[in-house]
Structure formats: C-alpha cells, structure tokens
N, C-alpha and C. Protein backbone atom coordinates (compact mmCIF):
# COMPACT_ATOMS: atom_id res chain seq x y z
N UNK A 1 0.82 -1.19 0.00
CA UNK A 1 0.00 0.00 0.00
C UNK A 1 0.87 1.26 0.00
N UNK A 2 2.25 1.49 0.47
CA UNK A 2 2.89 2.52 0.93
C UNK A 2 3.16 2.88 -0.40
N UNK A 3 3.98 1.53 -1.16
CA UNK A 3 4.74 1.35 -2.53
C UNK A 3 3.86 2.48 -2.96
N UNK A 4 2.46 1.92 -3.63
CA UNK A 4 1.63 2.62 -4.56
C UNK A 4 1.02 3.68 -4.29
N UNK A 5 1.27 4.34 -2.84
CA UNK A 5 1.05 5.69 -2.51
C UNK A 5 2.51 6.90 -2.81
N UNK A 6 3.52 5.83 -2.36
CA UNK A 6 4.74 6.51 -3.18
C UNK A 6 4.91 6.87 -4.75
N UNK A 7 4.25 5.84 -5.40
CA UNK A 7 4.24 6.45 -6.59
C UNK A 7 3.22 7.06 -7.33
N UNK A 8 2.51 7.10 -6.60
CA UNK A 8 0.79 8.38 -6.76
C UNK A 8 1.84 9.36 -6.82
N UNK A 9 2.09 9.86 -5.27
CA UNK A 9 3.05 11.44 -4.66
C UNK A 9 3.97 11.10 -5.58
N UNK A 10 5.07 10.91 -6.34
CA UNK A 10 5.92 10.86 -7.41
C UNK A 10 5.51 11.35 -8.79
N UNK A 11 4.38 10.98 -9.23
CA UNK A 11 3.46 10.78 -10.48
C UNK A 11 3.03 12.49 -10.42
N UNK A 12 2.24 12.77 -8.94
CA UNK A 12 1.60 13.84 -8.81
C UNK A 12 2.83 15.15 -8.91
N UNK A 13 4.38 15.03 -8.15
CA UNK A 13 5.34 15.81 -8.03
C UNK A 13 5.64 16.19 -9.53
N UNK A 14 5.93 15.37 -10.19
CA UNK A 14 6.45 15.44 -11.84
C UNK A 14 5.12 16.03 -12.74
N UNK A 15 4.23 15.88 -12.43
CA UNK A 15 3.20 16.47 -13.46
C UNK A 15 2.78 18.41 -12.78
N UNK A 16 2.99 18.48 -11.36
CA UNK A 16 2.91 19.71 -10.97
C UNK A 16 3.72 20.57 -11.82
N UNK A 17 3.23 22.19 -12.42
CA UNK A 17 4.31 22.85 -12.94
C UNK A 17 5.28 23.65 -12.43
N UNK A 18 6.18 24.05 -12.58
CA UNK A 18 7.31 24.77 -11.57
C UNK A 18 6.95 25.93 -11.66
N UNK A 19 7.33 26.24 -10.36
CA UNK A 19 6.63 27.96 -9.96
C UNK A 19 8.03 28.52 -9.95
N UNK A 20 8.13 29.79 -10.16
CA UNK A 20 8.81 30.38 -9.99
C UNK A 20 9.47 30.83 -8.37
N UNK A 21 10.45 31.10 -8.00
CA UNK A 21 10.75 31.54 -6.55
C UNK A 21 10.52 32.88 -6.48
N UNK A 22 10.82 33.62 -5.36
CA UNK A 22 9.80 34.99 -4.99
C UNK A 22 11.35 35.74 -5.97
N UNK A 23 12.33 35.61 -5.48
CA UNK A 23 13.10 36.21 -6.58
C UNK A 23 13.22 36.27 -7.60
N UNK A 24 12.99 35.47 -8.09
CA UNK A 24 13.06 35.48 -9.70
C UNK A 24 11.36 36.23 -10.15
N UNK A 25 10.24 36.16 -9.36
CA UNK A 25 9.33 36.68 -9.37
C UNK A 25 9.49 38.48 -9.34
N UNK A 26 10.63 39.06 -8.26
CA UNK A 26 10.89 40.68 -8.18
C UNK A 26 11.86 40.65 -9.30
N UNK A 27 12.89 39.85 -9.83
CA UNK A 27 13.69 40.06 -10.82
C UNK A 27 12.61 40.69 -12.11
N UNK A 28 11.55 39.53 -12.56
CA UNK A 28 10.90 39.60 -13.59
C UNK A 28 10.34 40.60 -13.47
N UNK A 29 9.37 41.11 -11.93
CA UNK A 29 8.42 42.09 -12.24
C UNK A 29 9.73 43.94 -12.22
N UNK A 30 10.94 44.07 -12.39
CA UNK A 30 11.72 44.76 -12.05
C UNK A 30 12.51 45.36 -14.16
N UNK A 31 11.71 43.92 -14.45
CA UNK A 31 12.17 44.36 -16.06
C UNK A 31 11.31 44.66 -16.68
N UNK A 32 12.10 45.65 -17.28
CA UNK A 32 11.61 47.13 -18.55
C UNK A 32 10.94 46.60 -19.51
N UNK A 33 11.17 45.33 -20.33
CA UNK A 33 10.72 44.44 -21.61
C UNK A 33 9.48 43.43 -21.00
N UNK A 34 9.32 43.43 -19.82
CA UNK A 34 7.72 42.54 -19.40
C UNK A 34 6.81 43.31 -19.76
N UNK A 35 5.91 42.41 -20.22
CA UNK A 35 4.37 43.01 -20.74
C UNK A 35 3.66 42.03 -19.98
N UNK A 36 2.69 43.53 -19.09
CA UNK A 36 1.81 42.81 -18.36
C UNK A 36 0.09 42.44 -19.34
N UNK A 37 -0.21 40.89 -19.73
CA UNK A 37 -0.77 40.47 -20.92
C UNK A 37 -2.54 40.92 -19.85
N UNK A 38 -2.77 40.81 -19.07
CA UNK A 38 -4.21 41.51 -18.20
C UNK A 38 -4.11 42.82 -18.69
N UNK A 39 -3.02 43.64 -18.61
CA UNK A 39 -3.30 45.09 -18.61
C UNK A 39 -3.75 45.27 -20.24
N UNK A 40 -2.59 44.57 -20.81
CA UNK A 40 -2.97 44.80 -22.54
C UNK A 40 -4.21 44.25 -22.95
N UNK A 41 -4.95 42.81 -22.48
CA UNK A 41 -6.23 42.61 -22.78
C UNK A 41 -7.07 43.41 -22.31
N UNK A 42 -7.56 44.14 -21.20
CA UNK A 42 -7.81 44.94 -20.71
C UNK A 42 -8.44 46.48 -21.73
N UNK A 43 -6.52 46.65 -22.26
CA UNK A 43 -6.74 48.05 -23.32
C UNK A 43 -7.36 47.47 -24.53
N UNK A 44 -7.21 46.13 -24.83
CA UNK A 44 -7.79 45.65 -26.23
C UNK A 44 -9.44 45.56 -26.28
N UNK A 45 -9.66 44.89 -25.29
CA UNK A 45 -11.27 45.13 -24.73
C UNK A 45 -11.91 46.53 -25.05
N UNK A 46 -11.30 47.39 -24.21
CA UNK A 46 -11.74 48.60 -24.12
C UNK A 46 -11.88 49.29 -25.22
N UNK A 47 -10.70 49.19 -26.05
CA UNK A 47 -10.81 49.98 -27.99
C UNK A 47 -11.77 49.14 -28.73
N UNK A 48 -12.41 47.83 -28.68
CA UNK A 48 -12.91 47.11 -28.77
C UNK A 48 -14.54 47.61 -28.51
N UNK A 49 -14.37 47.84 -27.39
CA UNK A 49 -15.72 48.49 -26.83
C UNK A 49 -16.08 50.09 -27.00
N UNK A 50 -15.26 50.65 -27.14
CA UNK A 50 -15.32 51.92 -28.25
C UNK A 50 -15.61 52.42 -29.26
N UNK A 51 -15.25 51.27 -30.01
CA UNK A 51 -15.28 51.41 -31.71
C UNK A 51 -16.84 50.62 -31.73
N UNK A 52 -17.53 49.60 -31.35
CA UNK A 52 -18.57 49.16 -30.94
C UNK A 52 -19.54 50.77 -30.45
N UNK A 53 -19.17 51.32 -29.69
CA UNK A 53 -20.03 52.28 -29.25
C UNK A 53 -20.04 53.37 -30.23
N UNK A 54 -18.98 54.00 -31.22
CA UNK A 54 -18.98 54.74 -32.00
C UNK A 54 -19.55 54.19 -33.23
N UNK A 55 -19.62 52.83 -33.52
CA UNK A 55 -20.40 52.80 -34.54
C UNK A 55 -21.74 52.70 -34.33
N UNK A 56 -22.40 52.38 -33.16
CA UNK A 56 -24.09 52.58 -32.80
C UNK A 56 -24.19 54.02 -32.70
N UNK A 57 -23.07 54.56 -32.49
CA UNK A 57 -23.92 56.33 -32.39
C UNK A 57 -24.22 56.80 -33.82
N UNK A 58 -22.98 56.68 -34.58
CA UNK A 58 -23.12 57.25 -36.23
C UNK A 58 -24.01 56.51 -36.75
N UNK A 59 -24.62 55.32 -36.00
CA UNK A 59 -26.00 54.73 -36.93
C UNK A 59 -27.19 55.42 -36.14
N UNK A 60 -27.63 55.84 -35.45
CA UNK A 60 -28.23 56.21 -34.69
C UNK A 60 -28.40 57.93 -34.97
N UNK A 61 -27.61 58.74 -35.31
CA UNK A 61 -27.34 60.10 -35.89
C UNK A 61 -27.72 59.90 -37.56
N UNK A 62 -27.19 58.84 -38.06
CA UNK A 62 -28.04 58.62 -39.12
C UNK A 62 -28.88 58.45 -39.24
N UNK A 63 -29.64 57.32 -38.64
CA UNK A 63 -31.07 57.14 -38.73
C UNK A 63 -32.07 58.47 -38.10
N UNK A 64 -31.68 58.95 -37.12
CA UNK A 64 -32.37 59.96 -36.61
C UNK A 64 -31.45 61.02 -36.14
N UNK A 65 -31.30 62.03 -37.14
CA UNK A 65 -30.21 63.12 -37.00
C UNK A 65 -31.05 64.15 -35.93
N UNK A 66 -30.19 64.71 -35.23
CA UNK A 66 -30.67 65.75 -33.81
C UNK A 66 -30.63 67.21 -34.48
N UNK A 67 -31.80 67.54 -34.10
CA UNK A 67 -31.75 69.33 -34.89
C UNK A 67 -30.96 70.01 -33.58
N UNK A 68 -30.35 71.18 -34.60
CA UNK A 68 -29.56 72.12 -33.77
C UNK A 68 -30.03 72.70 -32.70
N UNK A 69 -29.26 73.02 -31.81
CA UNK A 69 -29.84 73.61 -30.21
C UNK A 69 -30.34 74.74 -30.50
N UNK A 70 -30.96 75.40 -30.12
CA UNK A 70 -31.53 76.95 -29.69
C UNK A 70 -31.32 77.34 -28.98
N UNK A 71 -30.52 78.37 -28.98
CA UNK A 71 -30.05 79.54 -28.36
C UNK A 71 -31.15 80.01 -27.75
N UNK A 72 -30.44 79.99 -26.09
CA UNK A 72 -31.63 80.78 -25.11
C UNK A 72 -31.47 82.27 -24.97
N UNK A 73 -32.31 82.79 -24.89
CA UNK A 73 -32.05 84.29 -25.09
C UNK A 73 -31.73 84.55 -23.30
N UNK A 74 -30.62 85.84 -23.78
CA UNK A 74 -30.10 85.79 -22.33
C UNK A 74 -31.30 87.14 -21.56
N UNK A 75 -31.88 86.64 -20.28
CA UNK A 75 -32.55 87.42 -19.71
C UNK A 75 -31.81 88.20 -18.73
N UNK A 76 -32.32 89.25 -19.04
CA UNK A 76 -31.81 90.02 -17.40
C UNK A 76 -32.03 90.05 -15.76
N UNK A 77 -31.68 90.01 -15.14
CA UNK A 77 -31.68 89.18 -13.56
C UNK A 77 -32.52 90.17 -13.21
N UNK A 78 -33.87 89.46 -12.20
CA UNK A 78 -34.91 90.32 -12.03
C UNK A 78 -34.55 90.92 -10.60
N UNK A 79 -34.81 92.23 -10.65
CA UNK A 79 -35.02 93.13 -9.22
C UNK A 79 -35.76 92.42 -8.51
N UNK A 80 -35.51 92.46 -7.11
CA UNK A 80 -36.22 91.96 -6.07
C UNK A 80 -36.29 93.23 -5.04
C-alpha cells in the first residue's frame, strides 16, 4: 500500500508545474521588456468596446439626426 502511494506522490510531483521563486518573481516584475498580458487585454477590450459604441452612435445620428440647439435668449436678472 505505501509502494503505490509513493508512486501516486511521485506521479503527482512530476506532473505539478514549476513555480517560480519569490526572486526570480521581483527580478521579472523589475524588467523594462515585461508586458503585463491583463493590462494589454484589458486596453484591447476597451478599444474594442469603443469602436462598438462609435459605430451605434453614427447609426443612430443617421437614422435619426438631432436638430440644432436653440439659443436661449439671455434674460436680465430680475429686481427683487
């Protein structure tokens, strides 16, 4: 029983992936050439979701264009 629990924990050690150590973790986050890939999906999303929103407005201004504002006439502040 021990045997085949030893080589479960063996089986399980070798298939785990290697983590990095906390140093090599401040080394990496300390270099100029890392790209953080969350922050960039993040900005890709977002231009993504922009260009999505700018094209429902110019269809939307097309389909139903907004007449020009009117100028409020400026009143004079009433005596009290």
């Amino acid at each position: 029983m021990t045997g085949q629990r030893g080589r479960q924990t063996a089986l399980l050690a070798q298939s785990r992936p290697n983590f990095l150590s906390s140093d090599a973790l401040n080394t990496m986050s300390q270099d100029d050439k890392l790209i953080d890939l969350n922050a960039e999906r993040a900005k890709r999303v977002h231009d993504l979701n922009d260009k999505r929103l700018n094209e429902v407005r110019q269809a939307f201004e097309q389909a139903m264009p907004l007449g020009k504002a009117k100028k409020k006439p400026k009143n004079k502040p009433k005596k009290r």
